[in-house]
Protein backbone atom coordinates (compact mmCIF):
# COMPACT_ATOMS: atom_id res chain seq x y z
CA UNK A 1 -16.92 8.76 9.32
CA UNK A 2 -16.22 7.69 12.92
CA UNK A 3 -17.67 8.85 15.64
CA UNK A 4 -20.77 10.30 13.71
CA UNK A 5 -23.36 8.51 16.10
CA UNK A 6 -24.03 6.39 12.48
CA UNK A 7 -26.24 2.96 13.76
CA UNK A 8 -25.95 1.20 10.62
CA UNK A 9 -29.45 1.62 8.96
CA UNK A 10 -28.11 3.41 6.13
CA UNK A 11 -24.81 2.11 5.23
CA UNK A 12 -25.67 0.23 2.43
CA UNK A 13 -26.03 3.39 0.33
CA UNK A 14 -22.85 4.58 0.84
CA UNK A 15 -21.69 1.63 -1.44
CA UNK A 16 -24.20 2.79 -3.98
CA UNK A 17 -23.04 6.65 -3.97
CA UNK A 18 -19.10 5.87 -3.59
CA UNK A 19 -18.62 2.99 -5.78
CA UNK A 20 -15.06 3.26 -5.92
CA UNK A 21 -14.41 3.63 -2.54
CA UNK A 22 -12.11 0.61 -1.22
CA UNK A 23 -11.59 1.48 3.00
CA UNK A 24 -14.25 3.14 4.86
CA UNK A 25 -14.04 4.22 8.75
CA UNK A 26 -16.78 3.38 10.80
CA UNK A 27 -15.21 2.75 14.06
CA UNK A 28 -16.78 4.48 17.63
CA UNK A 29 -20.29 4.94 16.00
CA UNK A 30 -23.73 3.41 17.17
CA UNK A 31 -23.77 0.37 14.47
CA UNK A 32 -25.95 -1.96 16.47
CA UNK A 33 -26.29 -5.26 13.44
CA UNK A 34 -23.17 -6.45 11.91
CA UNK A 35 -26.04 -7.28 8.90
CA UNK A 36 -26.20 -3.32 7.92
CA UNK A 37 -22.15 -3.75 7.50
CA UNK A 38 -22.77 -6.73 5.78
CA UNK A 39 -24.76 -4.86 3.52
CA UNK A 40 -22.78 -1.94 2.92
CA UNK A 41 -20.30 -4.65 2.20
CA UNK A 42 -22.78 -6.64 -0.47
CA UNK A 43 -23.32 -2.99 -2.29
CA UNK A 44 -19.69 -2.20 -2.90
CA UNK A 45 -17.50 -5.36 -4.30
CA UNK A 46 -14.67 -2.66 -3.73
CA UNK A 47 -14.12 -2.44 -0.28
CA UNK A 48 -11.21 -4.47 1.24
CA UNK A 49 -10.39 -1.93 4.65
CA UNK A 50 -13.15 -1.49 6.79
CA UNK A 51 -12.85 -0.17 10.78
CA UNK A 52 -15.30 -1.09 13.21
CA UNK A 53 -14.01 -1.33 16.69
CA UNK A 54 -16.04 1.04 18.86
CA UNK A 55 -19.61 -0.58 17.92
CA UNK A 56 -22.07 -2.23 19.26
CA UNK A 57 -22.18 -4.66 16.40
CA UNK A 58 -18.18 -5.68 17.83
CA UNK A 59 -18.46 -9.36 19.26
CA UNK A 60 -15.80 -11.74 19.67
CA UNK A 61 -16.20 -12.89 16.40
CA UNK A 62 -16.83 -10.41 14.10
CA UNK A 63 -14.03 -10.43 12.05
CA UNK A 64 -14.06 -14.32 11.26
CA UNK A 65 -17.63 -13.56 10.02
CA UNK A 66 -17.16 -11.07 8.29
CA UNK A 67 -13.49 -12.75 6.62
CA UNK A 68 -15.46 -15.97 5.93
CA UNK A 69 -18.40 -14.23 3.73
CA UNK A 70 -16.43 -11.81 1.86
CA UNK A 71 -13.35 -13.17 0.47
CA UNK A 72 -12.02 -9.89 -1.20
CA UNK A 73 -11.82 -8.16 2.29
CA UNK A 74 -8.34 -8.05 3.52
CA UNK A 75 -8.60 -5.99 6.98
CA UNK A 76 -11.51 -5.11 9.90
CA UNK A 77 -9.70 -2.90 12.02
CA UNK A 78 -5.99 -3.44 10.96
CA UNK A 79 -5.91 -6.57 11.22
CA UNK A 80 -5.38 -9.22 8.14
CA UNK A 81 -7.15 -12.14 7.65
């Protein structure tokens, strides 16, 4: 789903419609709040890959946030916890 011009307010029903999906692609898109991931995140327990780089929502520590609040998640842009 990258580069898709996505900014975030719908993600969280992509965990609803694809709950088996465990890795999603979301890198180069317009995601503006690191909260819509969060939620997308919150809607699908299943989800341990996610890419981001590329969005607005990309600070210097988005990774350690999102690592500390969801334990199951194992990579944000290839790279381990």
């Amino acid at each position: 789903m990258r580069k898709n011009k996505l900014d975030g307010t719908d993600l969280k029903i992509l965990g609803e419609l694809c709950p088996k999906m465990y890795k999603i692609k979301l890198g180069e898109n317009c995601v503006a709040s690191l909260d819509s991931v969060k939620d997308l995140l919150r809607s699908s327990d299943k989800i341990t890959k996610i890419e981001l780089y590329g969005n607005p929502c990309c600070d210097a520590q988005y990774r350690e946030k999102l690592f500390g609040e969801f334990p199951k998640l194992e990579c944000v842009d290839r790279e381990g916890k």
